[in-house]
Protein backbone atom coordinates (compact mmCIF):
# COMPACT_ATOMS: atom_id res chain seq x y z
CA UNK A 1 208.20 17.97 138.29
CA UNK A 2 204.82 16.09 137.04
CA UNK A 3 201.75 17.45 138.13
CA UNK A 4 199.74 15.29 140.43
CA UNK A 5 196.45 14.09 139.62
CA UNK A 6 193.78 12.86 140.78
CA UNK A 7 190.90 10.00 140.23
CA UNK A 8 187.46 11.08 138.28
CA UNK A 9 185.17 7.89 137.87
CA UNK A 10 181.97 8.89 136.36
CA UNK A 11 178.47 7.88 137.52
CA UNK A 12 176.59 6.78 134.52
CA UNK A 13 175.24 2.90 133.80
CA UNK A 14 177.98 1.48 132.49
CA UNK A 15 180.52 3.52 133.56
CA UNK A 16 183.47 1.05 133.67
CA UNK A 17 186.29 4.01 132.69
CA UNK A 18 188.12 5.97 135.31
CA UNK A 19 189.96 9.14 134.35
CA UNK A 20 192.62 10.63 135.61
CA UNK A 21 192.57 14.69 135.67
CA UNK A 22 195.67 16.83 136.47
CA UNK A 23 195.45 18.42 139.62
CA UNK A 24 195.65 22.44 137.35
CA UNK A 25 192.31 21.17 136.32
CA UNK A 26 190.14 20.77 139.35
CA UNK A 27 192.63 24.04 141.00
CA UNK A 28 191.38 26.32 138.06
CA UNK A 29 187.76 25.38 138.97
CA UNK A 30 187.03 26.52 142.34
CA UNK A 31 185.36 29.30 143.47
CA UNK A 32 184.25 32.30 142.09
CA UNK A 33 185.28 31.24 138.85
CA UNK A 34 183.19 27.77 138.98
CA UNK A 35 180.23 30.54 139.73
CA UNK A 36 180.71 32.59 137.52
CA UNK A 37 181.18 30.30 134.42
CA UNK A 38 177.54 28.36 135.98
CA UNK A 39 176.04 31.83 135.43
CA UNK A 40 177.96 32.28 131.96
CA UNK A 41 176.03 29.13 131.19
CA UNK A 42 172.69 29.73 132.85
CA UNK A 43 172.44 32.99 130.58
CA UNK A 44 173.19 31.10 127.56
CA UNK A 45 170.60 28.63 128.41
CA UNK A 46 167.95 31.12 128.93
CA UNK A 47 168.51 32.37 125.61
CA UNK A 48 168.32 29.13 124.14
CA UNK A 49 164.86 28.51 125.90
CA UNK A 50 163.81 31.41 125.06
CA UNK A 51 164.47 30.83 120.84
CA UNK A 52 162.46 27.52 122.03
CA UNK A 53 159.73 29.38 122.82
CA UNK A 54 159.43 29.21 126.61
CA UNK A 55 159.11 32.12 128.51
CA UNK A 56 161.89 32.26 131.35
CA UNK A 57 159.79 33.89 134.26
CA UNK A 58 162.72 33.55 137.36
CA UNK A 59 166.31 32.86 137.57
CA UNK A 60 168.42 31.16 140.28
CA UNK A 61 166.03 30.80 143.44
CA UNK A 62 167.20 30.38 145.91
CA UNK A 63 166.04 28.71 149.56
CA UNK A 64 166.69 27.35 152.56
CA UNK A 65 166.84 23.77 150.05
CA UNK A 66 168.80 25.08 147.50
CA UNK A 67 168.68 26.81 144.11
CA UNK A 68 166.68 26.00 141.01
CA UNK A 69 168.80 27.87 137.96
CA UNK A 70 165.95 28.96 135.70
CA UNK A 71 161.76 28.29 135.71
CA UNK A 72 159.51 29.07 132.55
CA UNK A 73 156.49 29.24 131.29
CA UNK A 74 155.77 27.27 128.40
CA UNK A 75 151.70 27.75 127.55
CA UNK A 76 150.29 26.69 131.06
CA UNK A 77 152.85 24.48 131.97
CA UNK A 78 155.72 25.36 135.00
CA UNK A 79 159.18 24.30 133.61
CA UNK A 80 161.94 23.92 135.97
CA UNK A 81 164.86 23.66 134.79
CA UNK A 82 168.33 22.57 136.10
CA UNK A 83 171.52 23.93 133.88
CA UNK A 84 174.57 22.05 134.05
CA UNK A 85 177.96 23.65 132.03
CA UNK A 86 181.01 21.77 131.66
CA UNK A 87 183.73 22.56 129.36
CA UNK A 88 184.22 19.40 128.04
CA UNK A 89 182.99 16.11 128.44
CA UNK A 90 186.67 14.82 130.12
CA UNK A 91 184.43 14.03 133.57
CA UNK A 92 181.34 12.86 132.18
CA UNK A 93 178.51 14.74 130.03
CA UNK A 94 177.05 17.86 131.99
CA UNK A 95 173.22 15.93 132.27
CA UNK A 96 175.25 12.90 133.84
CA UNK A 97 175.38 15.21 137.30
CA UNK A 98 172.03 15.68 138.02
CA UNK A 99 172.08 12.16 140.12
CA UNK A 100 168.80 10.97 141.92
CA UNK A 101 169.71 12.93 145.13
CA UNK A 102 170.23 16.50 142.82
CA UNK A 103 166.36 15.07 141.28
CA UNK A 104 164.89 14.91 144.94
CA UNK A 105 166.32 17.86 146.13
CA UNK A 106 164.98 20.42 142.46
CA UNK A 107 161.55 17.85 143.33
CA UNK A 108 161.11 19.40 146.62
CA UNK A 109 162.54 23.06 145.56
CA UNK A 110 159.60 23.23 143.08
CA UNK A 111 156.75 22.34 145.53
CA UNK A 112 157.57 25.10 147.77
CA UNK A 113 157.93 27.30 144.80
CA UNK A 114 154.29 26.10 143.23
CA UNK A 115 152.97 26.23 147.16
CA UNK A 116 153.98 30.24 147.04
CA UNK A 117 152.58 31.31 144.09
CA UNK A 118 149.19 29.46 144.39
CA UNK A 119 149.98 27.23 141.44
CA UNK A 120 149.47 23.71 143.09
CA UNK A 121 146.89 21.74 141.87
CA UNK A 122 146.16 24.05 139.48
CA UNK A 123 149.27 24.03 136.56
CA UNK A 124 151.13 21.26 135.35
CA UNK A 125 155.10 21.04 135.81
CA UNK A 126 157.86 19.41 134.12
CA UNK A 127 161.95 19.22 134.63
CA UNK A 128 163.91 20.01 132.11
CA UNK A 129 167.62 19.77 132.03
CA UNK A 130 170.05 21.83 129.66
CA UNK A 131 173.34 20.30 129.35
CA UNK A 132 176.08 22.92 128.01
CA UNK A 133 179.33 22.24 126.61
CA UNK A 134 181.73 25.52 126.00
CA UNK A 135 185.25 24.72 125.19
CA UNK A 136 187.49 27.50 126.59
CA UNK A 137 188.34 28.09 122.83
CA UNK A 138 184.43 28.36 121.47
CA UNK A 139 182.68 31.33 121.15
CA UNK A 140 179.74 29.94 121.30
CA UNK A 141 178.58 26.71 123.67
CA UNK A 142 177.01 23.35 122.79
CA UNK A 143 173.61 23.45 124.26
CA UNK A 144 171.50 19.88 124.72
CA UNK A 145 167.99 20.51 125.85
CA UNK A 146 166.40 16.95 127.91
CA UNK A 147 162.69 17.64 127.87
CA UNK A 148 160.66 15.93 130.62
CA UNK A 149 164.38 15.01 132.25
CA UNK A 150 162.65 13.10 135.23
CA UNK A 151 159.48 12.99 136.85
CA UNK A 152 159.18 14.62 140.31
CA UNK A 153 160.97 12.41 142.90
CA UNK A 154 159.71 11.54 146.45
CA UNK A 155 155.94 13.38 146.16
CA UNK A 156 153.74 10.83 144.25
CA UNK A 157 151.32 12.57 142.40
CA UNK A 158 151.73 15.98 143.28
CA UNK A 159 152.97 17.29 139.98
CA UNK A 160 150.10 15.82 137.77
């Protein structure tokens, strides 16, 4: 018997393919073993920063909102960063997922975070996005670092 499958369209400009995956492949990916492959990549992007010279100063918090993956430090200026791991690029490339509603949501994540630690007003922020691509056979991921991924979304001028 064939395995069933099911529809993928990705959500880039432009996107006029539509993929079909095999059912296996969105099974295998559930759960704790969609987590723990995330965190597989989060660590692999902190490295990475880290040989970029940022200082990675909290990972994965979390609130009421949601969960930023990794903040740095790079000189004076508050990094956020959102890390997206795929293991290929079947669905779409990992940076395509951070859509405009994913942008609002790490916008308002980082106020409350620069609200609690007195930093408002008084460093500047970026987001950064770290795409990584780890084939089930690599040892070692493709990592794509997006500087200055998108400006804050929904709080004009509070991130100056």
């Amino acid at each position: 018997m064939a395995p069933t499958s099911f529809l993928a369209v990705t959500e880039h400009e432009g996107a006029d393919d539509v993929r079909w995956l095999p059912e296996w492949f969105h099974r295998r990916w559930t759960g704790a073993a969609r987590r723990a492959f995330g965190e597989r990549g989060e660590r692999a992007a902190a490295k990475f920063l880290k040989r970029q010279g940022l200082r990675v100063i909290a990972r994965q918090q979390r609130s009421r909102l949601g969960e930023i993956d990794l903040i740095a430090l790079e000189g004076d200026r508050v990094v956020f960063v959102e890390v997206k791991t795929r293991r290929s690029d079947v669905a779409g490339r990992p940076d395509e997922a951070v859509t405009r509603t994913k942008q609002k949501r790490l916008t308002r994540l980082a106020l409350g975070y620069l609200k609690r630690r007195g930093w408002l007003g008084k460093k500047s922020a970026r987001f950064d996005v770290v795409a990584v691509t780890w084939p089930q056979a690599e040892k070692t991921p493709e990592i794509v670092h997006y500087r200055n991924a998108f400006e804050p979304v929904g709080v004009d001028g509070m991130f100056s």
